[in-house]
Protein backbone atom coordinates (compact mmCIF):
# COMPACT_ATOMS: atom_id res chain seq x y z
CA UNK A 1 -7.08 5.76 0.29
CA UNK A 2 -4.10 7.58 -1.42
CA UNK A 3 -2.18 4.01 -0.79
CA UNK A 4 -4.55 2.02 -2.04
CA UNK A 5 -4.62 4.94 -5.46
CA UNK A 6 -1.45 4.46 -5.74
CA UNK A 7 -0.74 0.17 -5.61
CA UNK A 8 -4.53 0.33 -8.67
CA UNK A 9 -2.50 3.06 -10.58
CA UNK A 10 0.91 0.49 -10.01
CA UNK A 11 -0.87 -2.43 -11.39
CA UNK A 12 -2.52 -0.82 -14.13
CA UNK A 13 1.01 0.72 -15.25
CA UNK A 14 2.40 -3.19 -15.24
CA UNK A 15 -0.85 -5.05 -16.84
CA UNK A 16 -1.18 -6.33 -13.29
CA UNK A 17 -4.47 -7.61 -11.89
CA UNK A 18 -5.84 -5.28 -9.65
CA UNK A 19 -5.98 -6.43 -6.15
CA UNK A 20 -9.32 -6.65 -4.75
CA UNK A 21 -9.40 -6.12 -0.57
CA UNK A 22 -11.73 -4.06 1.89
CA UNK A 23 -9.99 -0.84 3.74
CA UNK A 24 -11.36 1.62 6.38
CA UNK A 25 -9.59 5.06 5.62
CA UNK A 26 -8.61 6.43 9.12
CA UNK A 27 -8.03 10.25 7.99
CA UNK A 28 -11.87 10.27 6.61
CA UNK A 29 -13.20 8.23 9.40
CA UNK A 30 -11.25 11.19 11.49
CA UNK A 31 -13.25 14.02 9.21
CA UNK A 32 -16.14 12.30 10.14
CA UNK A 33 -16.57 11.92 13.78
CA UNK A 34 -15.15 14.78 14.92
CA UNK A 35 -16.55 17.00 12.15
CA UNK A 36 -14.03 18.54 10.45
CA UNK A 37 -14.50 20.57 7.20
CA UNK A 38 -11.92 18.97 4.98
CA UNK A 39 -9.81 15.67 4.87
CA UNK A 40 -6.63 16.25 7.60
CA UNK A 41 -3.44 14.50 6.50
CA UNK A 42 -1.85 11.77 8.77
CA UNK A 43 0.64 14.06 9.89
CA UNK A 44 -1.69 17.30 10.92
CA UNK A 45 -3.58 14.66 12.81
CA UNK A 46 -0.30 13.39 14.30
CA UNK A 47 0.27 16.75 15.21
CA UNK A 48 -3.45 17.33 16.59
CA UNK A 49 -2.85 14.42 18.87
CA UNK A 50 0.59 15.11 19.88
CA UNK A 51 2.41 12.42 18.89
CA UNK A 52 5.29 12.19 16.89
CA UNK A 53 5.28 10.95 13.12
CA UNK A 54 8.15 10.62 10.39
CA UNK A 55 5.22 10.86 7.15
CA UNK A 56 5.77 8.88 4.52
CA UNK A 57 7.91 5.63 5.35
CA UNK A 58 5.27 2.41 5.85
CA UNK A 59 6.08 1.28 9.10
CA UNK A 60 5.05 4.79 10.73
CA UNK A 61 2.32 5.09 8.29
CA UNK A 62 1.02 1.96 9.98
CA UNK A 63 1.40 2.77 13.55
CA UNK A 64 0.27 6.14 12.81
CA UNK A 65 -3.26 5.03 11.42
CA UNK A 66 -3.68 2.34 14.86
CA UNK A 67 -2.92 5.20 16.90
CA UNK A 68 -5.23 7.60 15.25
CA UNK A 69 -7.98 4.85 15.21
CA UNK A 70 -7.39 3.44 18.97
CA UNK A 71 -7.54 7.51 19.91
CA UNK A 72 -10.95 7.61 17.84
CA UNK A 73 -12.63 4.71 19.66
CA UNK A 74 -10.83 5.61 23.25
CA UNK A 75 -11.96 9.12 22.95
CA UNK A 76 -15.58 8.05 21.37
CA UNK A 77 -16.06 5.10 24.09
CA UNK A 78 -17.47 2.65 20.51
CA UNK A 79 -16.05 0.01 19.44
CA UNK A 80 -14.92 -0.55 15.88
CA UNK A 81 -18.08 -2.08 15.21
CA UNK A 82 -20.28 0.44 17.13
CA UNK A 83 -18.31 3.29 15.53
CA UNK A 84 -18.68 2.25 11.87
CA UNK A 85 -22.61 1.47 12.80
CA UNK A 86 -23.07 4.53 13.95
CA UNK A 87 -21.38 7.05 11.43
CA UNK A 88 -22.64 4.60 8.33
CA UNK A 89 -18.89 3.83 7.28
């Protein structure tokens, strides 16, 4: 969500036309299934998992977030579909 924040504030700055596209936030389907009392950044989920993250640079951003989500459906036994059914994402 914070990336998405961030390319809608970009555009505005530039008189751009925002860019219109459907996202599933990992860290707050994360929250949800496994309960947790506050949004967890991608790193202290990293962390949680034990697997090793260098924040902030794209292309670890990206393999960060399929990790987190393949652990999420692995660990859960849904799939993607199934998952988002089932916790109304």
């Amino acid at each position: 969500m914070n990336d998405v924040d961030f390319l809608n504030n970009a555009c505005e700055i530039y008189s751009l036309k925002r860019i219109e596209y459907t996202f599933l936030d990992v860290q707050l389907i994360y929250k949800t299934v496994y309960k947790k009392p506050t949004l967890s950044s991608l790193s202290s989920i990293a962390e949680e998992l034990n697997f090793e993250y260098l924040a902030h640079r794209s292309d670890e951003d990206a393999r960060a977030t399929l990790l987190v989500l393949k652990h999420i459906l692995k660990d859960t036994g849904l799939t993607l579909n199934e998952l988002l059914k089932k916790y109304h994402i």
